[in-house]
Protein backbone atom coordinates (compact mmCIF):
# COMPACT_ATOMS: atom_id res chain seq x y z
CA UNK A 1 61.66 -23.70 -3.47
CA UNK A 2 58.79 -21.48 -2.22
CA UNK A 3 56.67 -24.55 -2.37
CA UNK A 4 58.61 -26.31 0.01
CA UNK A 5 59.32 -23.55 2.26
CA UNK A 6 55.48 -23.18 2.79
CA UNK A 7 55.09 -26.84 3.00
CA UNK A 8 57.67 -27.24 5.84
CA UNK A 9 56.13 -24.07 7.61
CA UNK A 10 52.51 -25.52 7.04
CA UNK A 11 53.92 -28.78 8.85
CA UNK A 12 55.86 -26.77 11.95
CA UNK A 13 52.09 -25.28 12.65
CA UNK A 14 50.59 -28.52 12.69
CA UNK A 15 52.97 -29.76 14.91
CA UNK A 16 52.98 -26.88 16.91
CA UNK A 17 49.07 -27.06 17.48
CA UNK A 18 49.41 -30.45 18.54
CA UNK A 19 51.04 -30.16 21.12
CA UNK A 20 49.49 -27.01 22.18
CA UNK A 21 46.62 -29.52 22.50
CA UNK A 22 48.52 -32.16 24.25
CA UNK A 23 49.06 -34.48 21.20
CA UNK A 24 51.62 -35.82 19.17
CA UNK A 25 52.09 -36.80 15.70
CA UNK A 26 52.32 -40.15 15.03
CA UNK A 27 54.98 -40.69 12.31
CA UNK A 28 53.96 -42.84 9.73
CA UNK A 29 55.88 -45.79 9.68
CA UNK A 30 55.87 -49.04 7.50
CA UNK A 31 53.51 -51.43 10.72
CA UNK A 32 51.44 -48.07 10.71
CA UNK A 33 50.88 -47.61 6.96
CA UNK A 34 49.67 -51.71 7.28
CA UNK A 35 47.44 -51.03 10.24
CA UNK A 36 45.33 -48.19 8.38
CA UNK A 37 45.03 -49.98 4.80
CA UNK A 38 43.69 -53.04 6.97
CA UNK A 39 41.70 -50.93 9.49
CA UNK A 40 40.06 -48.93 6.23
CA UNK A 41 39.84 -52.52 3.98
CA UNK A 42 37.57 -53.94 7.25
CA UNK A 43 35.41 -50.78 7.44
CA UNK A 44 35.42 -50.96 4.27
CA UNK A 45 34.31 -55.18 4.23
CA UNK A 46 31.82 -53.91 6.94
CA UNK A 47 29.84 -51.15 4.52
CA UNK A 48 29.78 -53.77 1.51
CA UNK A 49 28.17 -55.96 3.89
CA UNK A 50 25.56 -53.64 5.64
CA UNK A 51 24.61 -51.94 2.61
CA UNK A 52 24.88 -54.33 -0.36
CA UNK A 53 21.84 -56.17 0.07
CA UNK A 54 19.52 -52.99 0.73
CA UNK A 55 21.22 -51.43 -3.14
CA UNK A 56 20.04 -55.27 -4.59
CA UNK A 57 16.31 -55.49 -3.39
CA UNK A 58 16.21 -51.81 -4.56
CA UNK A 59 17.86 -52.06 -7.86
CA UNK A 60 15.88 -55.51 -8.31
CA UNK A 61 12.62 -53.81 -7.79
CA UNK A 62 13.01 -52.52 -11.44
CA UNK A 63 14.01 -55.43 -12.92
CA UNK A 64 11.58 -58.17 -14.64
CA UNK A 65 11.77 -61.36 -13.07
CA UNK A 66 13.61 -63.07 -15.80
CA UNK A 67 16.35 -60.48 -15.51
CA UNK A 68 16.58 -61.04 -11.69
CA UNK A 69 16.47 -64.99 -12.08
CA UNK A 70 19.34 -65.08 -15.21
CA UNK A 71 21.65 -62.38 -14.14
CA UNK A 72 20.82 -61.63 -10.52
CA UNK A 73 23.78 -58.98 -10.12
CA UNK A 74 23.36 -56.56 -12.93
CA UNK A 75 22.21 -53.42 -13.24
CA UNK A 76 18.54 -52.69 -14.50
CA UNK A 77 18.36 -52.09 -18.22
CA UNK A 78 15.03 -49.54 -17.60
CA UNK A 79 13.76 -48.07 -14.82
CA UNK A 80 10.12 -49.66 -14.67
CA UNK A 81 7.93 -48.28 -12.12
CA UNK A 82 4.91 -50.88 -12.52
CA UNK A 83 5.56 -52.97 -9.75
CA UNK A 84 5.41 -49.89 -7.22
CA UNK A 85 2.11 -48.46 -9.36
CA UNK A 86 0.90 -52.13 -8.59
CA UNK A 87 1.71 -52.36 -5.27
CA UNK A 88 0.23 -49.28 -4.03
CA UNK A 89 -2.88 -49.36 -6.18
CA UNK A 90 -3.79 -52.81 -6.57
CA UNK A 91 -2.92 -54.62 -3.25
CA UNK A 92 -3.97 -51.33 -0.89
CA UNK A 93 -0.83 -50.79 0.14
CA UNK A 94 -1.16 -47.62 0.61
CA UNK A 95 -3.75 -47.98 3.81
CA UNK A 96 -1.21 -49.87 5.11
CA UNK A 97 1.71 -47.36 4.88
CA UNK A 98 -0.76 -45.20 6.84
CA UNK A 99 -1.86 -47.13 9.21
CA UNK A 100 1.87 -47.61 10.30
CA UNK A 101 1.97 -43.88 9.96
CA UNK A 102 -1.08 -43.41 12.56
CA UNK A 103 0.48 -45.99 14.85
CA UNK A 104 4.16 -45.24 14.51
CA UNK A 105 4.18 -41.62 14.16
CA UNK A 106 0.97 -40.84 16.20
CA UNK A 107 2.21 -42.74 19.38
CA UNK A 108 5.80 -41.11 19.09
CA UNK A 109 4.89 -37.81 19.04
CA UNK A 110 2.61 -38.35 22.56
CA UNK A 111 4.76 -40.26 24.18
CA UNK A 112 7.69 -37.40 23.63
CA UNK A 113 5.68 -34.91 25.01
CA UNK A 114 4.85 -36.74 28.05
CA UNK A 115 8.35 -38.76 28.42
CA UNK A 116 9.69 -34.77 28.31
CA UNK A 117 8.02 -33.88 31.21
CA UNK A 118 9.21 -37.25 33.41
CA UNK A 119 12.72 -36.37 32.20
CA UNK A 120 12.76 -32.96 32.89
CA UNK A 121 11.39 -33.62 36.70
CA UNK A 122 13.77 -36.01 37.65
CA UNK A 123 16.88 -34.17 36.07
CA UNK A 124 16.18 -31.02 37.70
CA UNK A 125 14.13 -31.61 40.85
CA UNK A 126 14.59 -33.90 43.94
CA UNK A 127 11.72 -36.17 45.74
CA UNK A 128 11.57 -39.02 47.41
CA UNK A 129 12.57 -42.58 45.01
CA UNK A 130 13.48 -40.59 42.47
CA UNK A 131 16.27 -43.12 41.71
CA UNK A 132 14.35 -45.57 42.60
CA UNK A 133 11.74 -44.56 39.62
CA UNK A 134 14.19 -43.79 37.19
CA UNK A 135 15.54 -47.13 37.33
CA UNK A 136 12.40 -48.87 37.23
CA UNK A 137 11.27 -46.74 34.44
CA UNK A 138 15.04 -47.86 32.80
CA UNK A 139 14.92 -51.56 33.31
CA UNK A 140 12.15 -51.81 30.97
CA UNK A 141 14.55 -51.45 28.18
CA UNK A 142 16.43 -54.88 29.43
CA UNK A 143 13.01 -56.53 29.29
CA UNK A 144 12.57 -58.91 25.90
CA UNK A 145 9.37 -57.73 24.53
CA UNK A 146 8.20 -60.84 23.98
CA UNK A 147 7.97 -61.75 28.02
CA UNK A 148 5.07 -58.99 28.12
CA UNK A 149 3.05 -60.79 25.72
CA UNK A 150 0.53 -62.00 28.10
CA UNK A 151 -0.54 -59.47 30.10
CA UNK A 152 -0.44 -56.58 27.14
CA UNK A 153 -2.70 -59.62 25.23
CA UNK A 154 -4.96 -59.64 27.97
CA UNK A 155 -5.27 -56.05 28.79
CA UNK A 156 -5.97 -55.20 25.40
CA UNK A 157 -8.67 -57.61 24.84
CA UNK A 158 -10.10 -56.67 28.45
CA UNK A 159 -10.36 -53.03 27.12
CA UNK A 160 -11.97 -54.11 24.12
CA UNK A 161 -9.06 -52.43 21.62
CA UNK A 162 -8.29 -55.88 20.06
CA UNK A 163 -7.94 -55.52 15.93
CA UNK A 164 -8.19 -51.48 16.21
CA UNK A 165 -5.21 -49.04 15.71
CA UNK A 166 -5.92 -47.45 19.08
CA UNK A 167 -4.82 -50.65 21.04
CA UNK A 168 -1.63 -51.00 19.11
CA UNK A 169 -1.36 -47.15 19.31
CA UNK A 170 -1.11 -47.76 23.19
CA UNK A 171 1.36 -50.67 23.04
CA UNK A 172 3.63 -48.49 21.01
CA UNK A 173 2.94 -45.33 23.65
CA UNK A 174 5.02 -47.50 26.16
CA UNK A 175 7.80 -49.27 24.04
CA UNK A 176 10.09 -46.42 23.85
CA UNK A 177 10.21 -45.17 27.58
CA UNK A 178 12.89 -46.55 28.47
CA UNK A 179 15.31 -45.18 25.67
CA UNK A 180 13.29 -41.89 25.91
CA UNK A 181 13.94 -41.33 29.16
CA UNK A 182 17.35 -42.21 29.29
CA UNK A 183 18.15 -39.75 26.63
CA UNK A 184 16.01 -37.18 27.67
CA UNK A 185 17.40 -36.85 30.81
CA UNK A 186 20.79 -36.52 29.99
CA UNK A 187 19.66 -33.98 27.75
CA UNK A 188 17.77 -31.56 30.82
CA UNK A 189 20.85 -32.40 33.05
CA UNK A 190 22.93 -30.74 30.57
CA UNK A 191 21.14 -27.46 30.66
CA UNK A 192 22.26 -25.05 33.38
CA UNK A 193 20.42 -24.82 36.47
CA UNK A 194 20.78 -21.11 36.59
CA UNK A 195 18.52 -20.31 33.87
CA UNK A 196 15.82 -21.73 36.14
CA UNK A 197 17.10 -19.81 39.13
CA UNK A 198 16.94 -16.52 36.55
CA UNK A 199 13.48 -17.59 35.33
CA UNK A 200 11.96 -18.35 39.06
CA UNK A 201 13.70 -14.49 39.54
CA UNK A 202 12.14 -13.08 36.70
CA UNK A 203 8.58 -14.67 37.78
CA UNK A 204 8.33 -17.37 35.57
CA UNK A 205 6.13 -20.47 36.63
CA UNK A 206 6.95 -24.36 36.65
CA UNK A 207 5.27 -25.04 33.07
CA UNK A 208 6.51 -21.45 31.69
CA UNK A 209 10.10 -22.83 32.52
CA UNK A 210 9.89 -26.17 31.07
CA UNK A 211 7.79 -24.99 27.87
CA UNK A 212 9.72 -22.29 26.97
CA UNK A 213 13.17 -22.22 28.43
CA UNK A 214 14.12 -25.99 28.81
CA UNK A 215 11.87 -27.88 26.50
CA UNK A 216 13.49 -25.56 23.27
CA UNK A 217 17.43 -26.28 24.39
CA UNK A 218 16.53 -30.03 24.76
CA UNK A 219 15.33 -30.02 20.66
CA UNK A 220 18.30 -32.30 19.87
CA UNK A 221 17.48 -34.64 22.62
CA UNK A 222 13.62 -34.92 21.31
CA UNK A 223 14.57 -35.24 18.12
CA UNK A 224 16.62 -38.33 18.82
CA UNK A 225 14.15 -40.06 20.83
CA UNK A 226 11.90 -39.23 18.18
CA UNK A 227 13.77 -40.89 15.55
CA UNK A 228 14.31 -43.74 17.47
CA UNK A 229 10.79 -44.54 18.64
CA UNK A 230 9.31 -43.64 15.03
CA UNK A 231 12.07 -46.15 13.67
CA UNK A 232 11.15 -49.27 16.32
CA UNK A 233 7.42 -48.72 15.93
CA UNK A 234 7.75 -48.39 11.95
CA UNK A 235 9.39 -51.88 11.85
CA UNK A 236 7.65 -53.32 14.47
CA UNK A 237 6.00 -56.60 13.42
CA UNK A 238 5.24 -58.85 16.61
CA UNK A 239 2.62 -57.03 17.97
CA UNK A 240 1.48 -55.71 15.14
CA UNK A 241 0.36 -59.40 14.10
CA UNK A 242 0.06 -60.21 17.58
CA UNK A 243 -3.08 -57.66 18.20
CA UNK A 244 -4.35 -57.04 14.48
CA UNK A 245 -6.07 -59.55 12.27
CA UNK A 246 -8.05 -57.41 9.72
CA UNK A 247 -6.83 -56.24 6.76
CA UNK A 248 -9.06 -52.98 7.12
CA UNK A 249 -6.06 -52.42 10.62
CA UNK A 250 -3.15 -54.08 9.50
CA UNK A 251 0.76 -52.78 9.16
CA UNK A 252 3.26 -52.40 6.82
CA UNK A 253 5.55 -55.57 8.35
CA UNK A 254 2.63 -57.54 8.62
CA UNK A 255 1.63 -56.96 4.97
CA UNK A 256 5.16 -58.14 4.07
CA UNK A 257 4.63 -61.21 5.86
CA UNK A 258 1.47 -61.58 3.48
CA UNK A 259 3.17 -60.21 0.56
CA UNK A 260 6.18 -62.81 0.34
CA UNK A 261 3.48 -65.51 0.39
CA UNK A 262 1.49 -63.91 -2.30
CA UNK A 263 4.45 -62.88 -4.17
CA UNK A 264 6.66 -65.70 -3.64
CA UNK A 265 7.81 -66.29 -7.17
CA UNK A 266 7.00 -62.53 -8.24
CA UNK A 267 10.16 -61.13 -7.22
CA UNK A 268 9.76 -57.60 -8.63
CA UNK A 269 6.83 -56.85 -6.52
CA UNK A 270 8.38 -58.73 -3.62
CA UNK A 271 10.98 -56.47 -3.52
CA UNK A 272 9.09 -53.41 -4.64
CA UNK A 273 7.19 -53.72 -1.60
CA UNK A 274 10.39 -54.50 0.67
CA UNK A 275 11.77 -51.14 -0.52
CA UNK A 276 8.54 -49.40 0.23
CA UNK A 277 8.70 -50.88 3.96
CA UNK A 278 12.39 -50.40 4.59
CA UNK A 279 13.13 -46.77 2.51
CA UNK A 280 11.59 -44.30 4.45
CA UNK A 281 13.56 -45.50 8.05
CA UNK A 282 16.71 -45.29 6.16
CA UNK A 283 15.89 -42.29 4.68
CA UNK A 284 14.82 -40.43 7.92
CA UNK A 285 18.08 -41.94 9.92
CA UNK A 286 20.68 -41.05 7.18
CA UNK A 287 19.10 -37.37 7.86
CA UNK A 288 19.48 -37.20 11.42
CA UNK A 289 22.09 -39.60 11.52
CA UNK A 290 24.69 -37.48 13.23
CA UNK A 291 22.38 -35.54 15.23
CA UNK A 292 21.20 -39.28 16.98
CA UNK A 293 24.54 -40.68 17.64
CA UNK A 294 25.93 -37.24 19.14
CA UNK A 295 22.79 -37.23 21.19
CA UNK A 296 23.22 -40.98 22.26
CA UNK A 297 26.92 -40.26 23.12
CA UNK A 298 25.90 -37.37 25.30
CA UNK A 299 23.33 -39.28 27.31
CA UNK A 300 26.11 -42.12 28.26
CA UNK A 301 28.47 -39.73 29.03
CA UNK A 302 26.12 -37.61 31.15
CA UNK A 303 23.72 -39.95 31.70
């Protein structure tokens, strides 16, 4: 009796709250109950689907190629860790993982510092064009990469940067302005203008103000744009083949192109190598994975 008492109770609060809130219940009728199991059963449909064939190449990667070719779906009977040692050691993939590193993570962490400062000028300060710069700046991100093939092409090989990591370096400096910018704004926007009114009180400079007042409450809005760039350049493979043709320079998607050919009936080290590529972007993103798509949300909302 108690038990219901507190049940009934529990449920007036609930109710009460909502509408405190301005929302109501719905009651859970028989077309409702049928619209959730089908609603969860195609999210549901959706997962298996995403995710499934990343948990197959992984779990293959362990598996002997007999075992992959006469029961494909099963799990491995040992974990076996020789196609990875082999990978790494015996087809240097490991200069490859970091010269993706160098590239990817060396040209995202520039290009944040000085996408930062664009975003933080035209959030907070007006000048002549500025809309007119922030949407050229923007539009680049409706551009298909592969129309600026001929002029990046030539400009590299005019600088002389053609097979080195600094020319892709400064192809991947560029990529990610638009998405930078359009997050990073929304982020400054979103911080008060009177703690620059109390700083320019208190004495405090231009730079002072955006290093240590605005550039520390923007953190989520770097972060994001840092996970996203890092992510693109990581995978990036057109360019990366486009502008490299050593081995002594080349990528980790450019390798895979290479490795499927040399591995094309060695499946375990096909797919020990896929997992190496792919791992470390899904790792990083399931990390931060609710910290990017509040951050996105923000910027179209403020944006």
């Amino acid at each position: 009796m108690q038990t219901t008492v507190n049940t009934a109770g529990h449920a007036r609060k609930l109710a009460a709250a909502a509408r405190r809130s301005g929302r109501s219940i719905k009651p859970m009728t028989p077309g409702r109950v049928v619209y959730l199991i089908l609603a969860y059963l195609f999210l549901l449909f959706i997962v298996l689907v995403s995710v499934y064939p990343i948990v197959w190449v992984i779990m293959s990667s362990f598996k002997s190629n007999a075992a992959i070719l006469g029961n494909p779906f099963s799990l491995p009977d040992t974990w076996n860790f020789d196609a990875y040692v082999s990978v790494l050691n015996q087809y240097s993939f490991g200069r490859y993982a970091v010269n993706s590193l160098i590239t990817a993570g060396g040209s995202t962490i520039v290009s944040i510092v000085f996408y930062a400062m664009a975003a933080y000028v035209i959030a907070k300060y007006n000048f002549p064009l500025k809309n007119f710069i922030y949407v050229i700046l923007t539009l680049t991100l409706l551009v298909p990469g592969h129309t600026k093939t001929q002029p990046i092409f030539q400009m590299i090989m005019n600088m002389g940067l053609y097979d080195t990591r600094t020319g892709l370096w400064l192809v991947y400096l560029s990529g990610g302005i638009a998405m930078s910018l359009f997050v990073l704004k929304a982020n400054f926007a979103s911080i008060p203008r009177d703690l620059n009114e109390a700083a320019s009180i208190d004495g405090s400079g231009f730079f002072r103000t955006f290093w240590q007042i605005n550039l520390p409450l923007a953190r989520n809005g770097l972060a994001t744009a840092g996970i996203l760039m890092f992510l693109g350049n990581w995978n990036e493979y057109y360019y990366a083949a486009l502008l490299t043709s050593s081995e002594q320079n080349r990528t980790l998607p450019v390798s895979l192109a290479y490795f499927n050919q040399a591995f094309s009936y060695d499946y375990t080290r096909m797919f020990a190598a896929l997992t190496i590529v792919v791992l470390p972007g899904i790792i990083i993103y399931a990390l931060f994975q609710e910290q990017v798509t509040a951050s996105v949300a923000a910027s179209g909302v403020k944006g």
